[in-house]
Structures are given as C-alpha cells and as structure tokens.
ModelCIF file with pLDDT and N, C-alpha, C, O atoms, coordinates in Angstrom:
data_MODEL
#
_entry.id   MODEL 
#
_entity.id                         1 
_entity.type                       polymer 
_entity.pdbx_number_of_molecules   1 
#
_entity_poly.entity_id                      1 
_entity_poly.type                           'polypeptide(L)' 
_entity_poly.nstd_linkage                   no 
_entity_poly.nstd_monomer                   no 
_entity_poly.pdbx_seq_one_letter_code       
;(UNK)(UNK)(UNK)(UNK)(UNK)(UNK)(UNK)(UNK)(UNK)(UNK)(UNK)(UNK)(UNK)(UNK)(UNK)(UNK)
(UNK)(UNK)(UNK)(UNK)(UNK)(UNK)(UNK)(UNK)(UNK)(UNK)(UNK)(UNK)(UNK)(UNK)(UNK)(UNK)
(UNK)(UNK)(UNK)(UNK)
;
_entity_poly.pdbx_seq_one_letter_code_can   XXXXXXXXXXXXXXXXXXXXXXXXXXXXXXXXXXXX 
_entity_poly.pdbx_strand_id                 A 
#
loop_
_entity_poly_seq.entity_id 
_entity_poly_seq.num 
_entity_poly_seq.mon_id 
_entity_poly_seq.hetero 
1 1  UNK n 
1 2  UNK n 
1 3  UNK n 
1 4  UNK n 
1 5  UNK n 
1 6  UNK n 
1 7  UNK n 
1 8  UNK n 
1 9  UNK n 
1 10 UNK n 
1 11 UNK n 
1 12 UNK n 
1 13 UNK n 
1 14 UNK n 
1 15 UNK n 
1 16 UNK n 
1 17 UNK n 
1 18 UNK n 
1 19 UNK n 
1 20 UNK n 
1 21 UNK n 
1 22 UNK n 
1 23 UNK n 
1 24 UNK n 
1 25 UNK n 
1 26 UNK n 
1 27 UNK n 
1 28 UNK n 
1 29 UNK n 
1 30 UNK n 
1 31 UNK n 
1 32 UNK n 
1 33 UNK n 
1 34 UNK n 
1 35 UNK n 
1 36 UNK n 
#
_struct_asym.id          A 
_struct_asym.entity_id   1 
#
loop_
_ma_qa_metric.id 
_ma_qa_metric.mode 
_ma_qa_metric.name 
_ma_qa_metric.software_group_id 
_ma_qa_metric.type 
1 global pLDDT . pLDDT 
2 local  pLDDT . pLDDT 
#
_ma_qa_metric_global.metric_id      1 
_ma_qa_metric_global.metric_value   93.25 
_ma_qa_metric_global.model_id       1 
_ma_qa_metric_global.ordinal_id     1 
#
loop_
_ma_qa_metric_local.label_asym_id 
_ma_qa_metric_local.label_comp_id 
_ma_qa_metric_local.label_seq_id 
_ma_qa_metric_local.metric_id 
_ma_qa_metric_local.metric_value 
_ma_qa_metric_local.model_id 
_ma_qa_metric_local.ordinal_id 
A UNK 1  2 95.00 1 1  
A UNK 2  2 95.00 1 2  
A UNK 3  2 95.00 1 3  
A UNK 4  2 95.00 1 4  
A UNK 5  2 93.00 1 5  
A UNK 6  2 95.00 1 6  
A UNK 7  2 95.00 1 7  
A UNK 8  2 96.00 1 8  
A UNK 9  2 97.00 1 9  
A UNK 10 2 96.00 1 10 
A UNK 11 2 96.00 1 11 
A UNK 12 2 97.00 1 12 
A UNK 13 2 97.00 1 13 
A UNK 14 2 96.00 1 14 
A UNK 15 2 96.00 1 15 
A UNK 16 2 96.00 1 16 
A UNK 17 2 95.00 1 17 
A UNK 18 2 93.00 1 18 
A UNK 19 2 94.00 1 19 
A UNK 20 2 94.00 1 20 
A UNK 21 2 95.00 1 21 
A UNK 22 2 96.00 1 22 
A UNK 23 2 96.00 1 23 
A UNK 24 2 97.00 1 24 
A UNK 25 2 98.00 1 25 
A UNK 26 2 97.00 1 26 
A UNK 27 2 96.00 1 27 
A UNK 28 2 93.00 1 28 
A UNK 29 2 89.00 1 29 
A UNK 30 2 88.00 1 30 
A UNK 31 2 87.00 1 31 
A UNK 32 2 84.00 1 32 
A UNK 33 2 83.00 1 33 
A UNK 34 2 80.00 1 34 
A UNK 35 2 85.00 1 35 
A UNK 36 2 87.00 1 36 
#
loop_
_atom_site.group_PDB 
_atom_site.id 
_atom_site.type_symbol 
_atom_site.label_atom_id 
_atom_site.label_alt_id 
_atom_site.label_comp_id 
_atom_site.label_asym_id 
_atom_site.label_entity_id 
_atom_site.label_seq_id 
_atom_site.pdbx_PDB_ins_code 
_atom_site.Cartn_x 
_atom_site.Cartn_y 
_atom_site.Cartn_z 
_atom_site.occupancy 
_atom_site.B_iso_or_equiv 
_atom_site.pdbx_formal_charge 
_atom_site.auth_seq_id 
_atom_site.auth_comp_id 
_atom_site.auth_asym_id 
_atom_site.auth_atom_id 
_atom_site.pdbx_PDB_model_num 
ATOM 1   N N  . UNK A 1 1  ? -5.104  2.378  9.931   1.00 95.00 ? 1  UNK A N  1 
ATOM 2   C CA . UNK A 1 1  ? -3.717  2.628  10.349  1.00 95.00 ? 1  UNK A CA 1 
ATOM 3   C C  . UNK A 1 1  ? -2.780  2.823  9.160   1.00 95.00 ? 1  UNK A C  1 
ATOM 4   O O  . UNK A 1 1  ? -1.713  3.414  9.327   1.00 95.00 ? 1  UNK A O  1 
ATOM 5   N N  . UNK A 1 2  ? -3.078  2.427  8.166   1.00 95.00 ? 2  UNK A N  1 
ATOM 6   C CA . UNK A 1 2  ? -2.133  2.553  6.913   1.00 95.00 ? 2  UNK A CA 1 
ATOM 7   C C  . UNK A 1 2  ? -1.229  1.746  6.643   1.00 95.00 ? 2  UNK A C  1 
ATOM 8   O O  . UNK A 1 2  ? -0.377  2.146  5.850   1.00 95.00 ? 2  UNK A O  1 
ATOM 9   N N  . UNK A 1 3  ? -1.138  0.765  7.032   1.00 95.00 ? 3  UNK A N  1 
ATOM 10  C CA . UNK A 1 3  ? -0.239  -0.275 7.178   1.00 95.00 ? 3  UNK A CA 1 
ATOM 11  C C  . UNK A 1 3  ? -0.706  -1.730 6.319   1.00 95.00 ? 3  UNK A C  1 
ATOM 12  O O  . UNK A 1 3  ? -1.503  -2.654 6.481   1.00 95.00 ? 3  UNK A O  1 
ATOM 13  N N  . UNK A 1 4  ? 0.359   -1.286 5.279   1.00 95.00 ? 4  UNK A N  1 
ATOM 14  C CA . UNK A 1 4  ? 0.154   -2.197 3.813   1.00 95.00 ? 4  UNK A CA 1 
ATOM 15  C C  . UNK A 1 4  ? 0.290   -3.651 3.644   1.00 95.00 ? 4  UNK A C  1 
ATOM 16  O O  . UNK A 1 4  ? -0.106  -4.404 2.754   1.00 95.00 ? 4  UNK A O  1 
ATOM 17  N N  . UNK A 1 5  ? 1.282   -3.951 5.264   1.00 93.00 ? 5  UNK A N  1 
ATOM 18  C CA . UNK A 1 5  ? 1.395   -5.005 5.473   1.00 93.00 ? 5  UNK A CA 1 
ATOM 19  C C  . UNK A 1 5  ? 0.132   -6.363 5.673   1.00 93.00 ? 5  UNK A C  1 
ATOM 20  O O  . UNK A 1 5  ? -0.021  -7.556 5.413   1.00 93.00 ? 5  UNK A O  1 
ATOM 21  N N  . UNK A 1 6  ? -0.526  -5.284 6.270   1.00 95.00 ? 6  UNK A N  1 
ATOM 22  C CA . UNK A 1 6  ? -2.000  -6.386 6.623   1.00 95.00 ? 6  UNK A CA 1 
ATOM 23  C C  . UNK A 1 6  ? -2.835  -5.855 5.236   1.00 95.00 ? 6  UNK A C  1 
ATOM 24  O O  . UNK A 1 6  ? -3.244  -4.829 4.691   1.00 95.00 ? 6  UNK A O  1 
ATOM 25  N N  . UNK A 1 7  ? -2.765  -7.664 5.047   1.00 95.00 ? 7  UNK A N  1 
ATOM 26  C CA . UNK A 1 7  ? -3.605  -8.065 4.158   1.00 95.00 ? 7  UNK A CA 1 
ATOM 27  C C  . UNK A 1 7  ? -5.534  -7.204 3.891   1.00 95.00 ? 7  UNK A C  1 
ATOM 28  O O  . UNK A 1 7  ? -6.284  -7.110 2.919   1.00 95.00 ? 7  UNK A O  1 
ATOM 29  N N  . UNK A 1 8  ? -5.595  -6.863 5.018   1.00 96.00 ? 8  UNK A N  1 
ATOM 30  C CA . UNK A 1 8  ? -7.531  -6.445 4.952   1.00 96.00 ? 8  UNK A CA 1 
ATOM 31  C C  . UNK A 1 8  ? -6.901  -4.587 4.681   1.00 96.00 ? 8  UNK A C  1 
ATOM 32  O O  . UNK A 1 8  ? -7.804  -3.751 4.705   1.00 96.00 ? 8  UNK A O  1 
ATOM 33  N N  . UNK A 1 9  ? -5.951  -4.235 4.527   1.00 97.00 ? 9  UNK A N  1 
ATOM 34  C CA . UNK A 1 9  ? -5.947  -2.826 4.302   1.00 97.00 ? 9  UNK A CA 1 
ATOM 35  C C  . UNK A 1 9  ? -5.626  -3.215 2.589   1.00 97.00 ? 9  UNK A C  1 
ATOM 36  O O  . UNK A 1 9  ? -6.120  -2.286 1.949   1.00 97.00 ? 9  UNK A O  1 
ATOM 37  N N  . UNK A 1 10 ? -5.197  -3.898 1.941   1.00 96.00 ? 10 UNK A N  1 
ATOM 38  C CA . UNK A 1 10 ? -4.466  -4.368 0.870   1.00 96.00 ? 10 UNK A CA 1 
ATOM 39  C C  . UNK A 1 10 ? -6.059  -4.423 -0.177  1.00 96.00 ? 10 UNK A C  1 
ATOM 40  O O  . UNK A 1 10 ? -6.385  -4.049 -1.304  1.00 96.00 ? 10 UNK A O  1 
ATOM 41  N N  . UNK A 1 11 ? -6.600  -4.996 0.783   1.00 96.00 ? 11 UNK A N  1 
ATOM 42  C CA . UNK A 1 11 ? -7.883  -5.394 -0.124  1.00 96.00 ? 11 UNK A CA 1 
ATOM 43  C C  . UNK A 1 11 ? -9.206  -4.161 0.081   1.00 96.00 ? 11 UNK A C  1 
ATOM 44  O O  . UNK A 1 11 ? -10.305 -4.421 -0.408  1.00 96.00 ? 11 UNK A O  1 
ATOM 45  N N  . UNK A 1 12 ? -9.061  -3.280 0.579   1.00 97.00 ? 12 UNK A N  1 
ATOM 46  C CA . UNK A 1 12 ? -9.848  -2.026 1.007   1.00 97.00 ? 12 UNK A CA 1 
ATOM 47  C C  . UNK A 1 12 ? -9.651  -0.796 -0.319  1.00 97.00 ? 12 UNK A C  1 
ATOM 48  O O  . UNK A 1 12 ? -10.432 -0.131 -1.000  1.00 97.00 ? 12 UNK A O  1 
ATOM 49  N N  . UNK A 1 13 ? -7.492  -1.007 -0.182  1.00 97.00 ? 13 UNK A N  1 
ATOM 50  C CA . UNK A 1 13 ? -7.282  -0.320 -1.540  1.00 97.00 ? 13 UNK A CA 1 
ATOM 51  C C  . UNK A 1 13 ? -7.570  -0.791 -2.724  1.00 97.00 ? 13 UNK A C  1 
ATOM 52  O O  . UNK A 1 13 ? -7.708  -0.045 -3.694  1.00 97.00 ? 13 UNK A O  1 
ATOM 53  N N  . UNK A 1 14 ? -7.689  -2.004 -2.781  1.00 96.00 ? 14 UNK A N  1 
ATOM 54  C CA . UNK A 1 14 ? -8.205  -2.345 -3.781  1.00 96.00 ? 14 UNK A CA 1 
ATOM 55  C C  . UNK A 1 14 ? -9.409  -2.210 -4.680  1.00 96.00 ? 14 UNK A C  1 
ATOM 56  O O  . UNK A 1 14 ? -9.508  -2.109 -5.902  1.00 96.00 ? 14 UNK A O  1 
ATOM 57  N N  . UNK A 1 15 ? -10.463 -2.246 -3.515  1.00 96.00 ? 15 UNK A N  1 
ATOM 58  C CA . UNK A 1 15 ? -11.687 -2.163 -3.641  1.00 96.00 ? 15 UNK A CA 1 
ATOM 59  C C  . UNK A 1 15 ? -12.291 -0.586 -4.085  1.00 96.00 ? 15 UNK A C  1 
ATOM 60  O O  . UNK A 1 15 ? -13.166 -0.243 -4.880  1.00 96.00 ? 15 UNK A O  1 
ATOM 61  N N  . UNK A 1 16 ? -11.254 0.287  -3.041  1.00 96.00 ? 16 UNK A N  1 
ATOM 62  C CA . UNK A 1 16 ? -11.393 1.942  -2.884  1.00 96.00 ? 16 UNK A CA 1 
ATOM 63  C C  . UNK A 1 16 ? -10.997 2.340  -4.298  1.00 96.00 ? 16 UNK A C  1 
ATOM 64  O O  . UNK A 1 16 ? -11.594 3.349  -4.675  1.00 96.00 ? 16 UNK A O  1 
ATOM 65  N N  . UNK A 1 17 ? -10.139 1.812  -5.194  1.00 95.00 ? 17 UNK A N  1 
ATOM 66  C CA . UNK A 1 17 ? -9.481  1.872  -6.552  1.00 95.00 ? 17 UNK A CA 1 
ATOM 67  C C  . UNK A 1 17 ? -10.371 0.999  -7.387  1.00 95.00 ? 17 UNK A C  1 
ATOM 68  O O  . UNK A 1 17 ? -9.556  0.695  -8.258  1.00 95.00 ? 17 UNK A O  1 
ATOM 69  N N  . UNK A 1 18 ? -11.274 0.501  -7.661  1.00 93.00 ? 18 UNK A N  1 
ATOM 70  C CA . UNK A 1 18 ? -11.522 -0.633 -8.648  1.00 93.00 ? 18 UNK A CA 1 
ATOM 71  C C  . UNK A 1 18 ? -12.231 0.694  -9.974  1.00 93.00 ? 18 UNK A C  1 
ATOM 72  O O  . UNK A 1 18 ? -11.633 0.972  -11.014 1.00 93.00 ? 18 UNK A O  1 
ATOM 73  N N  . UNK A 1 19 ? -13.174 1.124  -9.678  1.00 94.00 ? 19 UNK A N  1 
ATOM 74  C CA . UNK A 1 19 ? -13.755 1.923  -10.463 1.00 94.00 ? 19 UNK A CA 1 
ATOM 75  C C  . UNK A 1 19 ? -12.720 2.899  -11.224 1.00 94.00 ? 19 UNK A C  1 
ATOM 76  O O  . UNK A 1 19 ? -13.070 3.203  -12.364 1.00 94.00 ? 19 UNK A O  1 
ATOM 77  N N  . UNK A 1 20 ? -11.292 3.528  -10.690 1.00 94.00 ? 20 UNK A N  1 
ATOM 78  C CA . UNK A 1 20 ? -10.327 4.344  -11.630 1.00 94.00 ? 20 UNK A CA 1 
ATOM 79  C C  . UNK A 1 20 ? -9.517  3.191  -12.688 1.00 94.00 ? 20 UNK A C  1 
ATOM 80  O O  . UNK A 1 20 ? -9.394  1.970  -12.779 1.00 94.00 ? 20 UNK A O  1 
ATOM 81  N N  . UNK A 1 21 ? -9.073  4.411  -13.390 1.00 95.00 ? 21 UNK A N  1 
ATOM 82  C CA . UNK A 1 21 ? -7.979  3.585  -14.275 1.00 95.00 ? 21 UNK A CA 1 
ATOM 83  C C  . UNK A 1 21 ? -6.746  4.537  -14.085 1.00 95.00 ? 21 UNK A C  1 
ATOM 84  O O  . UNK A 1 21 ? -6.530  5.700  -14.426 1.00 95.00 ? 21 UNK A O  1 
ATOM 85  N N  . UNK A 1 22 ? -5.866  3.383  -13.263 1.00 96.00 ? 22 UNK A N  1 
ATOM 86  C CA . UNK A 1 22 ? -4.326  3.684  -12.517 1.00 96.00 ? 22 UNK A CA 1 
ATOM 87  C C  . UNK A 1 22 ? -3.117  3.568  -14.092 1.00 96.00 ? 22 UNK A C  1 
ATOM 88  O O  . UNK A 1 22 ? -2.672  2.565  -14.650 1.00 96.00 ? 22 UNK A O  1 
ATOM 89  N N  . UNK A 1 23 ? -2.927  4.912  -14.370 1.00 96.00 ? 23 UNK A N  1 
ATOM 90  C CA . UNK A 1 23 ? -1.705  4.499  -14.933 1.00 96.00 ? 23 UNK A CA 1 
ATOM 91  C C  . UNK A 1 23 ? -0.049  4.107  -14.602 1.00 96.00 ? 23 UNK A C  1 
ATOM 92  O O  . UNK A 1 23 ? 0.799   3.385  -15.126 1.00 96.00 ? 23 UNK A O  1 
ATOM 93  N N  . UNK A 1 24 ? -0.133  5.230  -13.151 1.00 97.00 ? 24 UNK A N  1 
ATOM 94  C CA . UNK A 1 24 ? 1.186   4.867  -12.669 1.00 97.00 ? 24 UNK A CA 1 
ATOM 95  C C  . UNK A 1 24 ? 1.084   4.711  -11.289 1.00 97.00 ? 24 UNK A C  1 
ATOM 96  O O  . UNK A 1 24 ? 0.323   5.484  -10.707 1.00 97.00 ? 24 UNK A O  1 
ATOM 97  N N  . UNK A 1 25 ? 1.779   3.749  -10.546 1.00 98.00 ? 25 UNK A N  1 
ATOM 98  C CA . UNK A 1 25 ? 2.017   3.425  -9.605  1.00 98.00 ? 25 UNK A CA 1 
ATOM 99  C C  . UNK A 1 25 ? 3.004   3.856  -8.858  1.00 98.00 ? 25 UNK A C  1 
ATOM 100 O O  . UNK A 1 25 ? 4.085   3.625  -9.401  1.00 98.00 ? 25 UNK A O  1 
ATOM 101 N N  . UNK A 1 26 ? 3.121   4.522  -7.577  1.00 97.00 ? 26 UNK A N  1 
ATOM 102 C CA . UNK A 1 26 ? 5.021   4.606  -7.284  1.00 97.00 ? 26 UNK A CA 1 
ATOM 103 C C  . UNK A 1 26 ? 4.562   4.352  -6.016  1.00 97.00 ? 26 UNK A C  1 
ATOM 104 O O  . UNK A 1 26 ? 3.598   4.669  -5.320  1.00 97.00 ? 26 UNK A O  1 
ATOM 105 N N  . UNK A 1 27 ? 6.017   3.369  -5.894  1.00 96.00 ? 27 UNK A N  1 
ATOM 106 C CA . UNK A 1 27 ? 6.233   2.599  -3.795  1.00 96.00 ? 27 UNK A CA 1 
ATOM 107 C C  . UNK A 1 27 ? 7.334   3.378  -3.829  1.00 96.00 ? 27 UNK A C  1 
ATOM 108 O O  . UNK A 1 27 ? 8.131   3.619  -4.735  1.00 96.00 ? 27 UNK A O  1 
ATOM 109 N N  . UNK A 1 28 ? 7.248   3.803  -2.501  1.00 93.00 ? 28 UNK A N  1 
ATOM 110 C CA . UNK A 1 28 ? 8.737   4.428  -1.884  1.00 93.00 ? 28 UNK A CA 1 
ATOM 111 C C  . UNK A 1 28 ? 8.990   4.201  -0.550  1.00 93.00 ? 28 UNK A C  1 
ATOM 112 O O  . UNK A 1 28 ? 9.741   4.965  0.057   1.00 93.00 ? 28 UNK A O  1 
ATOM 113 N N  . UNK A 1 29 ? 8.393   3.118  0.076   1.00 89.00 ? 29 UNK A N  1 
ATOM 114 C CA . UNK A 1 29 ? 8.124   2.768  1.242   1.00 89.00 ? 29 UNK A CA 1 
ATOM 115 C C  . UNK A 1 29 ? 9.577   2.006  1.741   1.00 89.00 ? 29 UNK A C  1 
ATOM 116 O O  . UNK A 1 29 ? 10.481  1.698  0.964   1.00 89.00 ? 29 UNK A O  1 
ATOM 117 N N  . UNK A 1 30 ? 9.586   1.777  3.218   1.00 88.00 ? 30 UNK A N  1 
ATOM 118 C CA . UNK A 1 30 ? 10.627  1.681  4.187   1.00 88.00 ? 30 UNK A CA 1 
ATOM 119 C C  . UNK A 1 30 ? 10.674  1.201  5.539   1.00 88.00 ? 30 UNK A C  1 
ATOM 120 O O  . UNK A 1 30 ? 9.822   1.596  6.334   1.00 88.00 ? 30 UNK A O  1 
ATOM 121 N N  . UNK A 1 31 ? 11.285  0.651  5.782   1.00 87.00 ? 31 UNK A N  1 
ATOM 122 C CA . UNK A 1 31 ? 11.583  0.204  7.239   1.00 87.00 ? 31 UNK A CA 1 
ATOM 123 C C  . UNK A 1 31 ? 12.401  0.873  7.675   1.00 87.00 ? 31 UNK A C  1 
ATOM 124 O O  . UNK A 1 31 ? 13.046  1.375  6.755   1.00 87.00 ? 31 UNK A O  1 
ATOM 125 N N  . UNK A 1 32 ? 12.934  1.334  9.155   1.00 84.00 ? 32 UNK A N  1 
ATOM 126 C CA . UNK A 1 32 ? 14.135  1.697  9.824   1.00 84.00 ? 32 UNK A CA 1 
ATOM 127 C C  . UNK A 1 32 ? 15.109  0.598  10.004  1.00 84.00 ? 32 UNK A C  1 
ATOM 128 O O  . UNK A 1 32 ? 14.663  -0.310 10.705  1.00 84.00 ? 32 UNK A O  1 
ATOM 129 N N  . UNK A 1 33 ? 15.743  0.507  9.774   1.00 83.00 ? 33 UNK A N  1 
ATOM 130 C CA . UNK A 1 33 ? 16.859  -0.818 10.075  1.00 83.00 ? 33 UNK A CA 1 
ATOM 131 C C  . UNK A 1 33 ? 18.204  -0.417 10.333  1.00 83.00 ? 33 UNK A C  1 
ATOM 132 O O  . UNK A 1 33 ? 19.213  -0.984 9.912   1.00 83.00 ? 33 UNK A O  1 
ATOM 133 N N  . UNK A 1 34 ? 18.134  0.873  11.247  1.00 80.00 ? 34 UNK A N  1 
ATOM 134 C CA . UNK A 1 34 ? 18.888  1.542  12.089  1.00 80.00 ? 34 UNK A CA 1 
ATOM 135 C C  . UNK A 1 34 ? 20.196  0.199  12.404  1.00 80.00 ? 34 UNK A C  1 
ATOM 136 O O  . UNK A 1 34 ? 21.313  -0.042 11.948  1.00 80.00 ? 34 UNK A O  1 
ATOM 137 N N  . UNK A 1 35 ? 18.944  -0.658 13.815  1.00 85.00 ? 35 UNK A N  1 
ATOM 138 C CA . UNK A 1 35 ? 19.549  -1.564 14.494  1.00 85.00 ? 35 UNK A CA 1 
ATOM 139 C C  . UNK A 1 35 ? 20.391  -2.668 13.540  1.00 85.00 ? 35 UNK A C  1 
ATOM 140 O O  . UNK A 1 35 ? 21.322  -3.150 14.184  1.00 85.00 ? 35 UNK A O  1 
ATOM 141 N N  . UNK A 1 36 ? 20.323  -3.047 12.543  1.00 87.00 ? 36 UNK A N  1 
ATOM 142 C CA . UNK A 1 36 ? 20.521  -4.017 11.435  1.00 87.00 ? 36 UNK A CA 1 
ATOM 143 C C  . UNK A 1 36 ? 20.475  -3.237 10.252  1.00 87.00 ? 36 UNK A C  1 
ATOM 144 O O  . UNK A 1 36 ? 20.611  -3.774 9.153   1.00 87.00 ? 36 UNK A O  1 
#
C-alpha cells in the first residue's frame, strides 16, 4: 500500500535498499488537514 506509517513497510525499504549507497534522501510527504 505504500504507507510509511506502518512500521513492516519501513523495514521492507530498508531491506529493498541495504545493498545501494543512498546519497540523498528527499521527504515531501503530507497529510490533508483540510478539516484542521
């Protein structure tokens, strides 16, 4: 589902990444908080 929140997708990317070498990282992620 893609959803970074749960912990077992967190550790999948992790695992799916161990063998590269990450130089840059970028989050641009979001909630709607329309209501609030």
């Amino acid at each position: 589902n893609g959803d970074i929140l749960e912990v077992t997708n967190i550790k999948s990317l992790l695992a799916h990444c161990q063998d590269l070498e990450i130089n840059l990282v970028t989050c641009d992620g979001s909630i709607d908080c329309l209501d609030e």
